[in-house]
Protein backbone atom coordinates (compact mmCIF):
# COMPACT_ATOMS: atom_id res chain seq x y z
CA UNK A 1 142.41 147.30 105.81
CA UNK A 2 143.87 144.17 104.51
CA UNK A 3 147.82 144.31 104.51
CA UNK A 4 149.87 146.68 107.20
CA UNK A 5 150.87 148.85 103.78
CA UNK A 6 147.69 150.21 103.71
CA UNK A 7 147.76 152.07 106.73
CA UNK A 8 148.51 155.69 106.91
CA UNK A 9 150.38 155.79 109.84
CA UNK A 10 152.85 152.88 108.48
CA UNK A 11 153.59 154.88 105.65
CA UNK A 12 154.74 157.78 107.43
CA UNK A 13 156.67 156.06 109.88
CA UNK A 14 158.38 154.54 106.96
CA UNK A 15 158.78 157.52 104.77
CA UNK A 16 160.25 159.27 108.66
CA UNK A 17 162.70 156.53 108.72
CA UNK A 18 164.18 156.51 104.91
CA UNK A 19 164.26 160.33 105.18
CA UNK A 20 166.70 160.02 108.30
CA UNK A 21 168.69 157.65 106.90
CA UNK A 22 169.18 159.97 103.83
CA UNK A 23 169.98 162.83 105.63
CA UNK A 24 172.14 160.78 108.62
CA UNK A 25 174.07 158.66 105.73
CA UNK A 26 177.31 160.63 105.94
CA UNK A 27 177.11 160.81 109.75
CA UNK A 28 180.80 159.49 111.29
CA UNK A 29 179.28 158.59 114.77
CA UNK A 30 177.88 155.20 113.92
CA UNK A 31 177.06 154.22 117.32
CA UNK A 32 174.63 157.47 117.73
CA UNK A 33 173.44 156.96 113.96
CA UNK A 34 172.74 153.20 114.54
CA UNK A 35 170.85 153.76 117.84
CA UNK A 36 168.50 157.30 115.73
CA UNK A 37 167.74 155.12 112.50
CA UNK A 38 166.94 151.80 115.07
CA UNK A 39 164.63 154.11 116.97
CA UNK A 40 162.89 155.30 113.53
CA UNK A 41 162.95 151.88 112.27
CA UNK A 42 161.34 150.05 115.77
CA UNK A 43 158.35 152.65 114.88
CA UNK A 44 157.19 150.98 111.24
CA UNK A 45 158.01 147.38 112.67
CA UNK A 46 156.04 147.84 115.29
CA UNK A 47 153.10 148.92 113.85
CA UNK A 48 153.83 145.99 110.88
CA UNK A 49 154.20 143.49 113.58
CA UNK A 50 151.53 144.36 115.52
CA UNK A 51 149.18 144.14 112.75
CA UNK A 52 150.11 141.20 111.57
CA UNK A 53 148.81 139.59 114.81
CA UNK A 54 145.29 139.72 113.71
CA UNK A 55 144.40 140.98 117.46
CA UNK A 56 142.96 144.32 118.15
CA UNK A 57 144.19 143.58 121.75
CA UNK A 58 147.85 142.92 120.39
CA UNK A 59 147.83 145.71 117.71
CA UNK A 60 147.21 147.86 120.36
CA UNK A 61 150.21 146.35 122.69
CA UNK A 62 152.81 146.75 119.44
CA UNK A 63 151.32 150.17 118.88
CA UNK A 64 152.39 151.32 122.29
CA UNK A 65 155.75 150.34 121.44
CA UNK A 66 156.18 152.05 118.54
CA UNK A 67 154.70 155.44 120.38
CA UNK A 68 157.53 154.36 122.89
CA UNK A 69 160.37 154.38 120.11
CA UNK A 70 158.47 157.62 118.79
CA UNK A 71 159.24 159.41 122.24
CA UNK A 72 162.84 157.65 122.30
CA UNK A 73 163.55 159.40 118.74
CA UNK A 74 162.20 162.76 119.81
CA UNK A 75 164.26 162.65 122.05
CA UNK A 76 167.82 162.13 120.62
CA UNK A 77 166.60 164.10 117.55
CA UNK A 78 166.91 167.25 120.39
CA UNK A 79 170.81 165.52 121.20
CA UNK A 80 171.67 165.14 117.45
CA UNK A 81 170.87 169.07 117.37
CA UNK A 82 172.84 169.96 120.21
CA UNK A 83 175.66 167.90 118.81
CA UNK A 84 175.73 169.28 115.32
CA UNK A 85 174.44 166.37 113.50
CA UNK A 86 171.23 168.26 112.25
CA UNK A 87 170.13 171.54 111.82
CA UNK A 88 167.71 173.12 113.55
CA UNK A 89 165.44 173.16 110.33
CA UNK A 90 165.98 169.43 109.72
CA UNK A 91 165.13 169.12 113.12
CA UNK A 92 162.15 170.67 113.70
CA UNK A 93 160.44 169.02 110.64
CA UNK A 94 161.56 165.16 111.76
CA UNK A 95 160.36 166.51 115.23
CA UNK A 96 156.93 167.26 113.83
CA UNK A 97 156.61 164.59 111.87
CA UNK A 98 157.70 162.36 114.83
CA UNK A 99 154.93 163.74 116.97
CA UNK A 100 152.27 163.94 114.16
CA UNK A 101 152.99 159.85 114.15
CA UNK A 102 152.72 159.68 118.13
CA UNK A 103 149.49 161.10 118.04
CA UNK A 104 148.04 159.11 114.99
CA UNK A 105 149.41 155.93 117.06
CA UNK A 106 147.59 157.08 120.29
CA UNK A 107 144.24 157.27 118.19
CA UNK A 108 144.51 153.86 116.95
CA UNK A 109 145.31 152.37 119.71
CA UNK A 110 142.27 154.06 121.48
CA UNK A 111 140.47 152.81 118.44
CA UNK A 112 141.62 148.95 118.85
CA UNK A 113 141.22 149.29 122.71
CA UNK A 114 137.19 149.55 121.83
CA UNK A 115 137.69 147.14 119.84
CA UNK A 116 138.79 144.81 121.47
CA UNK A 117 136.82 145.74 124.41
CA UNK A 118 132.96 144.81 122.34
């Protein structure tokens, strides 16, 4: 892989984030929005970020970061469906898609971990 757009992962951590601001653009509570779509937004950075470094050992550092914001947005996707703000449809599929991203994340960092480790 040459350029951060390339990766799987980044792309659906991307395509996660635009699809929540879509669906969250009417949303009145902009304190609760802001905080969701910076939670969705830390998780493509992150991975761009990381890879920009050019360090298996820091890839893998800025990967566990964005598996952190994945676990953050999990878990006020479960609040904003208590609250109202989504249904329990929309919720489910950013909730599966959230945790299809943790677990790609938690393979690559395994796989930059050996990396970095030979």
């Amino acid at each position: 892989m040459e350029a951060f757009e390339d990766l799987d992962i980044w792309k659906k951590s991307s395509t996660l984030a635009v699809n929540l601001y879509k669906t969250l653009r009417g949303c009145k509570d902009y304190s609760l929005k802001d905080q969701v779509l910076r939670s969705a937004f830390s998780i493509s950075s992150n991975i761009a970020e990381g890879f920009e470094r050019n360090s298996n050992k820091q890839f893998a550092q800025y990967l566990q970061i964005a598996k952190g914001s994945c676990g953050e947005l999990r878990s006020q996707l479960y609040i904003c469906k208590e609250i109202g703000l989504l249904t329990e449809e929309q919720t489910r599929t950013f909730q599966m898609e959230a945790t299809e991203i943790s677990r790609m994340i938690y393979g690559l960092i395994r796989h930059c971990r050996r990396i970095a480790e030979h």
